[in-house]
Protein backbone atom coordinates (compact mmCIF):
# COMPACT_ATOMS: atom_id res chain seq x y z
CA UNK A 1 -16.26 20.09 -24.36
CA UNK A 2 -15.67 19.04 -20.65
CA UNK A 3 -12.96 20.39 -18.22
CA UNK A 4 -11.62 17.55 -16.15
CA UNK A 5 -9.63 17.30 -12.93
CA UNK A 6 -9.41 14.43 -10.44
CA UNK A 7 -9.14 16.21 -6.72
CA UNK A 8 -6.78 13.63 -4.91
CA UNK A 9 -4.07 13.95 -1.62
CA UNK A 10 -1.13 11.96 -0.03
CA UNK A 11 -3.36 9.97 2.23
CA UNK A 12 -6.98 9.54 3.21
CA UNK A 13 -8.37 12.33 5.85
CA UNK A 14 -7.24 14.72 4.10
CA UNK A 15 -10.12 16.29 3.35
CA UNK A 16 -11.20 14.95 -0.72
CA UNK A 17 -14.64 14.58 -0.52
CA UNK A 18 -15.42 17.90 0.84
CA UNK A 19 -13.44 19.76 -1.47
CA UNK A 20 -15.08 17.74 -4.52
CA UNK A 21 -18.24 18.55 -2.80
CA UNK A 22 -17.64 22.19 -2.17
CA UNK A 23 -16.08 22.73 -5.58
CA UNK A 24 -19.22 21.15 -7.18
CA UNK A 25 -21.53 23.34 -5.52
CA UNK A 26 -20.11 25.91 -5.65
CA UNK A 27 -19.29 25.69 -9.77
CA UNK A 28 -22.62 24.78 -9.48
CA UNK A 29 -24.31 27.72 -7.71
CA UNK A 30 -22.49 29.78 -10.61
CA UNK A 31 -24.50 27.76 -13.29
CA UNK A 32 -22.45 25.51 -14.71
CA UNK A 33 -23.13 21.60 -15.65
CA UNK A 34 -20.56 19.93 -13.04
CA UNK A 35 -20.63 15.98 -13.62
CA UNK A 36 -18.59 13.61 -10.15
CA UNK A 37 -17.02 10.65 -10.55
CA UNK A 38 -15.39 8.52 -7.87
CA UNK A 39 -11.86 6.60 -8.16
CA UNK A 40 -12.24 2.96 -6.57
CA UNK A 41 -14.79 0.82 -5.12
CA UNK A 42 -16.62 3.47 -2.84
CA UNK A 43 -20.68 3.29 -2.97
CA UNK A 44 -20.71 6.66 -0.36
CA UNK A 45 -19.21 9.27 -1.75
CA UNK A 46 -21.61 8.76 -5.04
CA UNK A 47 -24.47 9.91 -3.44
CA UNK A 48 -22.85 13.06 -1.66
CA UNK A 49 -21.56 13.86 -5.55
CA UNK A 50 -25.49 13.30 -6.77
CA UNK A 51 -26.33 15.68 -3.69
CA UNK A 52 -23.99 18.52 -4.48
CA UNK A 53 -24.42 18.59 -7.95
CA UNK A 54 -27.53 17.55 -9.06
CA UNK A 55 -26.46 14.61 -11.67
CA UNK A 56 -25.98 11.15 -10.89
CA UNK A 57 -22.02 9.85 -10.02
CA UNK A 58 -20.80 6.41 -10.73
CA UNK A 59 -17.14 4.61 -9.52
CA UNK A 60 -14.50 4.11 -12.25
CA UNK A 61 -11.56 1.74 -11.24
CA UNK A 62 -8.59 0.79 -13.22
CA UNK A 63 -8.24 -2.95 -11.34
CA UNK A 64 -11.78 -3.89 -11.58
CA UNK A 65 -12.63 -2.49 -15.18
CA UNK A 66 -11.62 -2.43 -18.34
CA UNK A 67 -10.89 0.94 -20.99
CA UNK A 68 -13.94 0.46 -23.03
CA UNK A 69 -16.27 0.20 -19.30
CA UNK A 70 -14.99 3.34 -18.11
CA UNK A 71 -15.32 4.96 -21.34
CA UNK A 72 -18.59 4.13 -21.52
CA UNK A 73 -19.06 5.45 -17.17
CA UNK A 74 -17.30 8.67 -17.83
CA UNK A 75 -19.47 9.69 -21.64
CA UNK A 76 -22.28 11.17 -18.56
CA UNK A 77 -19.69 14.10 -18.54
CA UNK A 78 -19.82 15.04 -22.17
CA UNK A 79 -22.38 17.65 -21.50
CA UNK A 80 -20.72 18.98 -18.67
CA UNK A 81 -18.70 22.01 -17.90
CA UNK A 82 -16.78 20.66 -15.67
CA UNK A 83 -15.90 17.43 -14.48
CA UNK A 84 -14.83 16.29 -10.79
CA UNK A 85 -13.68 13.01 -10.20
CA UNK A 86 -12.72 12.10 -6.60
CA UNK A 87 -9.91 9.98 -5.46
CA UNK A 88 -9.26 6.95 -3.08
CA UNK A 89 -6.68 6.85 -0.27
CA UNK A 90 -3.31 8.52 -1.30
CA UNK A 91 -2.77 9.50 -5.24
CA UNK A 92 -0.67 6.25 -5.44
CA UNK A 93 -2.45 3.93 -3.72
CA UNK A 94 -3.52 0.90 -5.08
CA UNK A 95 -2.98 -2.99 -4.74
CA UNK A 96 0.60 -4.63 -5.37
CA UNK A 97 -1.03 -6.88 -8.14
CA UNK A 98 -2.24 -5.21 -11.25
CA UNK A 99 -5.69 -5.97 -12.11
CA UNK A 100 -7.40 -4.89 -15.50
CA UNK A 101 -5.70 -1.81 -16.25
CA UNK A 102 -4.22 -1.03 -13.17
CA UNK A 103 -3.83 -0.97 -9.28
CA UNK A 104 -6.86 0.57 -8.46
CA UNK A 105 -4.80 3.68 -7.65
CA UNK A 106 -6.08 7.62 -8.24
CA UNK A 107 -3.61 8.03 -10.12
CA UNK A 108 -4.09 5.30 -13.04
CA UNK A 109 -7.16 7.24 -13.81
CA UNK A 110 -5.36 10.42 -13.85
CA UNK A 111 -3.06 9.41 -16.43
CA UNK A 112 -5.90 7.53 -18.69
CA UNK A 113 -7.69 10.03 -18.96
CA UNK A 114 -5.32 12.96 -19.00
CA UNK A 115 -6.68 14.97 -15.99
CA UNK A 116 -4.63 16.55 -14.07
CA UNK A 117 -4.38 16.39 -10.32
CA UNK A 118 -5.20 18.82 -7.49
CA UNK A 119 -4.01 17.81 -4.15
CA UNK A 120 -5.38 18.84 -0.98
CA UNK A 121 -2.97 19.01 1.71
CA UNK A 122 -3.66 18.54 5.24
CA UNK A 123 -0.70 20.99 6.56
CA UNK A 124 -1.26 20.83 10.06
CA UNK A 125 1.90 19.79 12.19
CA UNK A 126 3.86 20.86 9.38
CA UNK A 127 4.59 23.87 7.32
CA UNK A 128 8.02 23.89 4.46
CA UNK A 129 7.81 20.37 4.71
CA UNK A 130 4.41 19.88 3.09
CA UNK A 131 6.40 21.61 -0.28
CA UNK A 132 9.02 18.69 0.16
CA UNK A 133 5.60 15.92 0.01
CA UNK A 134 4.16 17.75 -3.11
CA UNK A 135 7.45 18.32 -4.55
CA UNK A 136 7.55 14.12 -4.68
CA UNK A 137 4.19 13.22 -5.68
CA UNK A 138 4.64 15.81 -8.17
CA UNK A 139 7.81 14.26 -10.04
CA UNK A 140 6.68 10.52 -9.06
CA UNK A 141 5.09 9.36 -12.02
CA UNK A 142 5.26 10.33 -16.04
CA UNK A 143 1.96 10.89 -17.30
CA UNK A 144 0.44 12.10 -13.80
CA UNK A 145 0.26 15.76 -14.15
CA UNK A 146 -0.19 18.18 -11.02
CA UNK A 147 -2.77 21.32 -11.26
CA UNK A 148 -1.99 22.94 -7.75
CA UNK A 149 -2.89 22.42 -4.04
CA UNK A 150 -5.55 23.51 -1.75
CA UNK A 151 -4.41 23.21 1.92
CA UNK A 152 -6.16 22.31 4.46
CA UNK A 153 -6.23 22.83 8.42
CA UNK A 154 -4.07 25.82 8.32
CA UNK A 155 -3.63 27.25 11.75
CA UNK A 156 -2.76 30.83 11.22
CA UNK A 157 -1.63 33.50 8.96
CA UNK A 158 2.02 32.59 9.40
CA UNK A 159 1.68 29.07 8.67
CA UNK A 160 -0.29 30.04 5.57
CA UNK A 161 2.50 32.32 4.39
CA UNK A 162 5.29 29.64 5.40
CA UNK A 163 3.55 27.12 3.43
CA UNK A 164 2.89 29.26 0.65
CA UNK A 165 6.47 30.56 0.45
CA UNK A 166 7.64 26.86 0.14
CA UNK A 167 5.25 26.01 -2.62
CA UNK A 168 5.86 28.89 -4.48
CA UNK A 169 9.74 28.74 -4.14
CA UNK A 170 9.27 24.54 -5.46
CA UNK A 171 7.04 25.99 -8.40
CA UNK A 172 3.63 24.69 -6.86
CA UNK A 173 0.51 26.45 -7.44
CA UNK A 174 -1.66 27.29 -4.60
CA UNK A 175 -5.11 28.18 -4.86
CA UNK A 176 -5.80 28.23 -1.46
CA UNK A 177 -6.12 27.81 2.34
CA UNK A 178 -8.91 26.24 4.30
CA UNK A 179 -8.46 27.54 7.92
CA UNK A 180 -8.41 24.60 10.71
CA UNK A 181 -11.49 25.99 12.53
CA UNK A 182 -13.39 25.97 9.46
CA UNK A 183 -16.55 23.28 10.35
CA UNK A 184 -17.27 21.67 7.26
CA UNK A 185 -17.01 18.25 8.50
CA UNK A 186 -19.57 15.79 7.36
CA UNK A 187 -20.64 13.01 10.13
CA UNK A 188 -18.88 9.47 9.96
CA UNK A 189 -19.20 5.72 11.50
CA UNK A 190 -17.48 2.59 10.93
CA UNK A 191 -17.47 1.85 6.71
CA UNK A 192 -17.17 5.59 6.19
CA UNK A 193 -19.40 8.62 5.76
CA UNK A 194 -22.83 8.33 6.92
CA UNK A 195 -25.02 7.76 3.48
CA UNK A 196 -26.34 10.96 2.21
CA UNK A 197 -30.00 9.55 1.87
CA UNK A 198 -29.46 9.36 6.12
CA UNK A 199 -28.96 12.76 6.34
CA UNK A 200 -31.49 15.61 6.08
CA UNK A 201 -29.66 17.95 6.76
CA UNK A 202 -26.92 17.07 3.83
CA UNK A 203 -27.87 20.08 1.47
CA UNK A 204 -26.90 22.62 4.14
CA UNK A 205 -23.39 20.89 5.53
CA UNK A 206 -22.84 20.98 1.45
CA UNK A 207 -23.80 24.65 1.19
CA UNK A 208 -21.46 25.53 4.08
CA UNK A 209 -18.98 23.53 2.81
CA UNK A 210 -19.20 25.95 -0.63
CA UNK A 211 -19.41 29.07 1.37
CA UNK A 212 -16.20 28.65 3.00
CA UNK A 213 -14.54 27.27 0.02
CA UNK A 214 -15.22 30.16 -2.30
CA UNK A 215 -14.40 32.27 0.44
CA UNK A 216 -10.90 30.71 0.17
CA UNK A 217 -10.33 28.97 -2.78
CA UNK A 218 -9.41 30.44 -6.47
CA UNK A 219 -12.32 28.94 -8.18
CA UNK A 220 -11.44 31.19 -11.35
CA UNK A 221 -8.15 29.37 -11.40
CA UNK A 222 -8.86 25.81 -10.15
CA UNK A 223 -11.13 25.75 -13.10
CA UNK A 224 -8.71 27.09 -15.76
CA UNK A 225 -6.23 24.75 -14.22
CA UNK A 226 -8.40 22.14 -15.87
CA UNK A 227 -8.45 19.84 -19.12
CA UNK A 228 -10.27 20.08 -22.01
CA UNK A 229 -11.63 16.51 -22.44
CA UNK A 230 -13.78 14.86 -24.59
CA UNK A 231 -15.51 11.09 -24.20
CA UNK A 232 -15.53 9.05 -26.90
CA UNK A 233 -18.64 9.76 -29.46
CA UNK A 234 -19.73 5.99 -29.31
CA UNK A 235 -19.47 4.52 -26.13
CA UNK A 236 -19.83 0.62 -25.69
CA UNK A 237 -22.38 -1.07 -23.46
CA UNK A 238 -21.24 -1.77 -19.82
CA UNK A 239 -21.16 -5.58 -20.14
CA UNK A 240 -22.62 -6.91 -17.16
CA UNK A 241 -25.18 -9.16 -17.20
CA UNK A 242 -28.35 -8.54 -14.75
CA UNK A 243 -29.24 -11.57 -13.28
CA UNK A 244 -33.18 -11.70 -13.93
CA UNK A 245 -35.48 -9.72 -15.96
CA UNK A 246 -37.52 -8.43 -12.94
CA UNK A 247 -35.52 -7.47 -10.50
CA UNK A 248 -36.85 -7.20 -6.44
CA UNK A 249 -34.20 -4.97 -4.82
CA UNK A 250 -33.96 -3.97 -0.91
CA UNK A 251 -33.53 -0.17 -0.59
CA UNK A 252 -33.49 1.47 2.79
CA UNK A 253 -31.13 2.89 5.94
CA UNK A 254 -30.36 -0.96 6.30
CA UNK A 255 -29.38 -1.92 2.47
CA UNK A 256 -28.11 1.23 0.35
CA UNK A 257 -24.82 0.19 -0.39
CA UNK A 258 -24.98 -0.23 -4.03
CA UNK A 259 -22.29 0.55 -7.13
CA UNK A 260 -24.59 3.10 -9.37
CA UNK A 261 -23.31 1.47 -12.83
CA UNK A 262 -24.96 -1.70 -11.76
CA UNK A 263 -28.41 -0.40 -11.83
CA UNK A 264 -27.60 1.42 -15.01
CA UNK A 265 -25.81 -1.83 -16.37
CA UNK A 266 -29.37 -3.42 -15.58
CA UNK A 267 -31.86 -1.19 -16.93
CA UNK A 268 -29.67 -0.52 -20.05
CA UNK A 269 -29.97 -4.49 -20.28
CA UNK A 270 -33.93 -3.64 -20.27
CA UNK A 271 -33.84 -5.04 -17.23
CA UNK A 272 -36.93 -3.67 -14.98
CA UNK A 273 -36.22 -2.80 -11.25
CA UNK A 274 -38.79 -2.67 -8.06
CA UNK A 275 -37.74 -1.56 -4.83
CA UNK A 276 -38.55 -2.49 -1.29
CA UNK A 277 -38.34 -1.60 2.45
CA UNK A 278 -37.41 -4.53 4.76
CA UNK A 279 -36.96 -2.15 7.60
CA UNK A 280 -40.71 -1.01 6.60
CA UNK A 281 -42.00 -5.20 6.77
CA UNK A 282 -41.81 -5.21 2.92
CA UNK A 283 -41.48 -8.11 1.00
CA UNK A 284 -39.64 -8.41 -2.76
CA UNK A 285 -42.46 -7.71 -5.70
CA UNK A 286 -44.37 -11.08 -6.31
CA UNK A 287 -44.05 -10.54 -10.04
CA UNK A 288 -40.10 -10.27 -9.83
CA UNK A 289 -38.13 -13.25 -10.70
CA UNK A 290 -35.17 -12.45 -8.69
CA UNK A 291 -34.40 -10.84 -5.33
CA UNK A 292 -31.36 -8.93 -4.23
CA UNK A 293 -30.58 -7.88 -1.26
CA UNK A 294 -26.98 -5.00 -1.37
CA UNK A 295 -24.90 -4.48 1.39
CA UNK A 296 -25.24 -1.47 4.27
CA UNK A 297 -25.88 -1.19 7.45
CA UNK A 298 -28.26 -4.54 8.94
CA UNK A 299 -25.77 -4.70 11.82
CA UNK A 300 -27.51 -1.08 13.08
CA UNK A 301 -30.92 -2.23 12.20
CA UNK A 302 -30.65 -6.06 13.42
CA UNK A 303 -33.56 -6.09 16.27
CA UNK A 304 -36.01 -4.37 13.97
CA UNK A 305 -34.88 -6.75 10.95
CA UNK A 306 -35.78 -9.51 13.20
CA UNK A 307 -38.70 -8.25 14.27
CA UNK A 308 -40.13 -7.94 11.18
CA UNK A 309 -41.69 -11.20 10.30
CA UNK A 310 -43.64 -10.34 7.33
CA UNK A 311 -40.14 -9.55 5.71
CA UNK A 312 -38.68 -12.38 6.74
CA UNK A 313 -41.50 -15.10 5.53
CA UNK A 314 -41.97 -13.19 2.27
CA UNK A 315 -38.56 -13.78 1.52
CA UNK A 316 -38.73 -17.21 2.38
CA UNK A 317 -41.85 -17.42 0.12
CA UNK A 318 -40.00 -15.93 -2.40
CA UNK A 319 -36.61 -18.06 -2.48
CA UNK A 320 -39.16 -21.54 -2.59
CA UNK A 321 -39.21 -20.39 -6.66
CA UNK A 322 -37.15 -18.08 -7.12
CA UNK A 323 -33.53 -17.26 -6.41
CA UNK A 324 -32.62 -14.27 -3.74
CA UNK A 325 -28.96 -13.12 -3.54
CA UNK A 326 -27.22 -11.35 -0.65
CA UNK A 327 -23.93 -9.16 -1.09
CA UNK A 328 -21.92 -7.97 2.28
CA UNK A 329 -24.86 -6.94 4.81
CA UNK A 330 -27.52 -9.10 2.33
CA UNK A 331 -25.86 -11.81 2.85
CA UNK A 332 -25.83 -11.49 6.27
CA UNK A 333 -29.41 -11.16 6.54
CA UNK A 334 -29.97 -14.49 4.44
CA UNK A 335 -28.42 -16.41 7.38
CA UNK A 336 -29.33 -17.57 10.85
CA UNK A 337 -28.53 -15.01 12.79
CA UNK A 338 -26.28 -11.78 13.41
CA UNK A 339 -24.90 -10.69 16.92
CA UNK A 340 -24.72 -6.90 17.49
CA UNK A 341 -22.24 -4.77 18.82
CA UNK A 342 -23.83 -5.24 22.34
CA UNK A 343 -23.46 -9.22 22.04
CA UNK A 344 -27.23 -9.34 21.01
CA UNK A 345 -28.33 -12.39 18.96
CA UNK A 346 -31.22 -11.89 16.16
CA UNK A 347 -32.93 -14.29 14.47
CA UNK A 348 -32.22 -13.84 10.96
CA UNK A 349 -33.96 -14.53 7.49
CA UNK A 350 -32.54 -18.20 7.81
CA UNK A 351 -31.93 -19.01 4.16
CA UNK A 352 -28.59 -19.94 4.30
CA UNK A 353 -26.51 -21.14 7.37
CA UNK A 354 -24.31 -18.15 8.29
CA UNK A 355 -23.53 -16.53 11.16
CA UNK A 356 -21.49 -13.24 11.79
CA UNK A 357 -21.10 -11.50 14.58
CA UNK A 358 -20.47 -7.79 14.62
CA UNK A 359 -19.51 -7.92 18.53
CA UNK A 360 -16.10 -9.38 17.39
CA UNK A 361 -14.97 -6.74 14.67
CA UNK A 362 -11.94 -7.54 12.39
CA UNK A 363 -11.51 -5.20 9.46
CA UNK A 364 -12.10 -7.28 6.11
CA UNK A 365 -11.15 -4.51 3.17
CA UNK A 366 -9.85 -5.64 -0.30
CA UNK A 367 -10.56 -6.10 -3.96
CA UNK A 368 -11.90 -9.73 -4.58
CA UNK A 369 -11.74 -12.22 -7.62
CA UNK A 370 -14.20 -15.11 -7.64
CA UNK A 371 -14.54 -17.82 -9.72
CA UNK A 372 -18.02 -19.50 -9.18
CA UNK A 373 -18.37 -23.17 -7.83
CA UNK A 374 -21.67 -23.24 -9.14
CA UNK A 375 -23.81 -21.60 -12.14
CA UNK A 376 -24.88 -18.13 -10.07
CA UNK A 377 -27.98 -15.45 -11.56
CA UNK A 378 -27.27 -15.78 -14.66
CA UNK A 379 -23.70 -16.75 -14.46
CA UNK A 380 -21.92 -19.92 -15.43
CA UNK A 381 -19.81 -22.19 -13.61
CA UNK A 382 -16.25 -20.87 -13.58
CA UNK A 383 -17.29 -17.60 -14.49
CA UNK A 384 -15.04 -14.70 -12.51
CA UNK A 385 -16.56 -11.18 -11.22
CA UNK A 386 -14.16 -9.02 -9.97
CA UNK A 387 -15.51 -7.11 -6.88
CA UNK A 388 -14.48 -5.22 -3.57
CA UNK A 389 -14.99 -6.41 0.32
CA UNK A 390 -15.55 -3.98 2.78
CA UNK A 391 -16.87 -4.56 6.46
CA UNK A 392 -16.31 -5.04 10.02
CA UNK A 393 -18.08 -8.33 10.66
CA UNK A 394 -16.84 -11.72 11.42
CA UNK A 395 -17.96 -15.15 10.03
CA UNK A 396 -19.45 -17.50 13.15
CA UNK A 397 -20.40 -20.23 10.98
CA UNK A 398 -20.51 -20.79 6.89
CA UNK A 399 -21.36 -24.69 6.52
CA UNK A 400 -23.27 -23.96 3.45
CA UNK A 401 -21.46 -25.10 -0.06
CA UNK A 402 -18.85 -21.93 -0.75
CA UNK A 403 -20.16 -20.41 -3.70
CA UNK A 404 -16.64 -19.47 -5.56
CA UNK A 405 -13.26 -19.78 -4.86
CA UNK A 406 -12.41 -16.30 -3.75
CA UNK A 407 -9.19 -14.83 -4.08
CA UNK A 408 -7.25 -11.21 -3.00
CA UNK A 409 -5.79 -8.84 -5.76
CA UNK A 410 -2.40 -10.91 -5.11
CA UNK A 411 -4.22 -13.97 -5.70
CA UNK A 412 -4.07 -15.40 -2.12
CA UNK A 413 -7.54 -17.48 -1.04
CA UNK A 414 -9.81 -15.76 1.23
CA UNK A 415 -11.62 -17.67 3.99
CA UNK A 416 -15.12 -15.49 2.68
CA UNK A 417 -15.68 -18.19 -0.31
CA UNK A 418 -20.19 -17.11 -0.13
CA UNK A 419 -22.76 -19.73 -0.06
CA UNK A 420 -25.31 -21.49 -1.46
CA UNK A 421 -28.45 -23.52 -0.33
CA UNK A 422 -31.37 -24.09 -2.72
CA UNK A 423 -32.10 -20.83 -4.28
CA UNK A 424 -30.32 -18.78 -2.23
CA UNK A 425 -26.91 -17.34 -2.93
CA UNK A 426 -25.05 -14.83 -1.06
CA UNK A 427 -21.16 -13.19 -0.59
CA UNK A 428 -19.05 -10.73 1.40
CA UNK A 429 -17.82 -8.99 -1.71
CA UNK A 430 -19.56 -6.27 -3.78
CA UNK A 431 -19.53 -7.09 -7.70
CA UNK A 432 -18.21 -4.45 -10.00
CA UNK A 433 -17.50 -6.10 -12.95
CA UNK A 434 -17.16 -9.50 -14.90
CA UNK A 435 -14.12 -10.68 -16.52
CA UNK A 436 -14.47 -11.15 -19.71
């Protein structure tokens, strides 16, 4: 039987992910099974958790899904020891709209599944009145129980003992202090962490990260601070429908943003999965009968993507028979062309009409409902995926036909409606599940 605990705090940059990570090394390094999950529509932090402990991580989120999907996500941690499942944003957080189950929030998961919560705290600037925060989140919600705090960016002895003092006299269990001058930091840009896969040197910032945390932490108590949890013995499929037999997918520093359960959703469908390296020239597989093309990063890799002409007529080749679909930074690639940060223009693949621009950034971040306009891999007309847009980039021109009718969590129609020209289909959002 698993121990679970979701590892959460009042807002994001607080330091979550590298307390998950440290805690699963380090429970790790002692020899236990540690399983990761992550709360919301993040496709980052799951391959930091696969790094740090060894076993593949998957999102679970209480808008998007429903109870039987995440059952079925969180039975990997049934022959764990101990189960870490990281939050989004604040513990609270979530859309004003209820989706499935919930509003996306930490804390919906907390309560399904009976974890309890450890905060981290970032203290500094603050010291008594960081009691007075946990003391709220603490008695905010029924059903959301609190473990304890870690704090974080602790300046000195004193402010550790004024802290401390505070949470102890407000009945708060601490289990420890992370000094401010501690340099466990892992390196950022502009939709988050930089990927793990990007990083060589991502076992060692993970091992440090460990070190100092079981240098300062209570692990002893953290993990007694637990729940025993158990999944359920039969666990239903994940319902989502792959959208070709043989699938061609892009992997590389350009296209990596991908939810985990898909792939699993795919090859549990008997679905059978080839990879391939547009930043290396490659084309899809000949013998696939789709092509897709995730999200990530083609805004850094734009002049070589251009560049590379083999790529780019392959794919052409490819959509004359077959049908090629673009999500986020894919889709971006299937169009004309995409201007840089530097103003740049590049030639893109040219297979559907859009063009962003990266040079004029406006944040785009939401969950997304779509209801198609047209029959789409596999999917009827008027069918609805639920998914999540992320990403920096601005829409030049879309006169393609809009692929859905895309709407916010609250329901409100979003200018970012895809398209779709001959075989090719492509959107800003990242599916995550189908309504069913």
């Amino acid at each position: 039987m698993a121990a679970g605990l979701i590892i959460s705090a009042p807002a994001s940059g607080a330091g979550k992910t590298t307390l998950t990570l440290a805690l699963a090394r380090a429970y790790r390094d002692r020899g236990l099974r540690v399983q990761c999950f992550k709360s919301g529509p993040d496709y980052i932090d799951p391959g930091f958790h696969a790094a740090a402990t060894g076993r593949a991580s998957v999102n679970i989120d209480s808008w998007a899904m429903d109870r039987e999907m995440i059952a079925r996500l969180v039975s990997r941690g049934a022959d764990a020891d101990i189960v870490l499942a990281e939050g989004s944003m604040g513990l609270f957080d979530g859309v004003a709209v209820r989706g499935v189950l919930g509003t996306g929030a930490t804390a919906d998961i907390a309560e399904m599944m009976d974890w309890p919560v450890l905060l981290v705290i970032d203290v500094s600037g603050q010291a008594q009145t960081a009691a007075a925060i946990v003391t709220g989140l603490r008695n905010f919600r029924k059903g959301v129980r609190l473990a304890g705090v870690v704090l974080n960016r602790v300046g000195s002895a004193r402010h550790k003992d004024l802290v401390r003092g505070a949470m102890t006299d407000a009945g708060i269990v601490v289990f420890g202090a992370l000094p401010r001058h501690a340099q466990i930091s892992l390196p950022s840009r502009h939709l988050g962490l930089v990927p793990a896969e990007e990083q060589a040197e991502v076992g060692g910032l993970i091992a440090e990260s460990a070190r100092v945390v079981t240098e300062h932490v209570d692990l002893d108590a953290v993990l007694q601070s637990a729940s025993a949890w158990s999944p359920p013995s039969t666990p239903c499929s994940l319902k989502i429908t792959p959208p070709g037999q043989r699938i061609a997918l892009a992997r590389d520093a350009a296209f990596s943003f991908f939810y985990p359960h898909m792939l699993e959703a795919w090859r549990a469908a008997g679905a059978e999965i080839s990879t391939f390296s547009p930043l290396a020239d490659e084309g899809p597989d000949a013998n696939a009968d789709i092509c897709w093309l995730p999200g990530g990063y083609p805004e850094l890799h734009a002049g070589r993507i251009s560049a590379n002409m083999r790529f780019r007529a392959a794919l052409r080749a490819f959509a004359e028979t077959r049908p090629v679909h673009g999500e986020c930074g894919g889709y971006m690639v299937l169009g004309t062309a995409l201007t840089d940060a530097e103003g740049a223009r590049h030639e893109m693949v040219n297979l559907l009409g859009l063009e962003t621009s990266f040079a004029k950034r406006r944040l785009h971040l939401g969950y997304r409902i779509a209801e198609l306009a047209a029959p789409m891999l596999r999917h009827p007309a008027s069918a609805r995926l639920r998914g999540h847009e992320f990403h920096y980039s601005t829409i030049v021109a879309q006169p393609d036909a809009p692929l859905a009718i895309v709407r916010d969590a609250a329901g409100a129609i979003v200018a970012e409606t895809g398209s779709r020209r001959g075989q090719a289909t492509g959107t800003f959002f990242h599916l995550i599940a189908e309504d069913r």
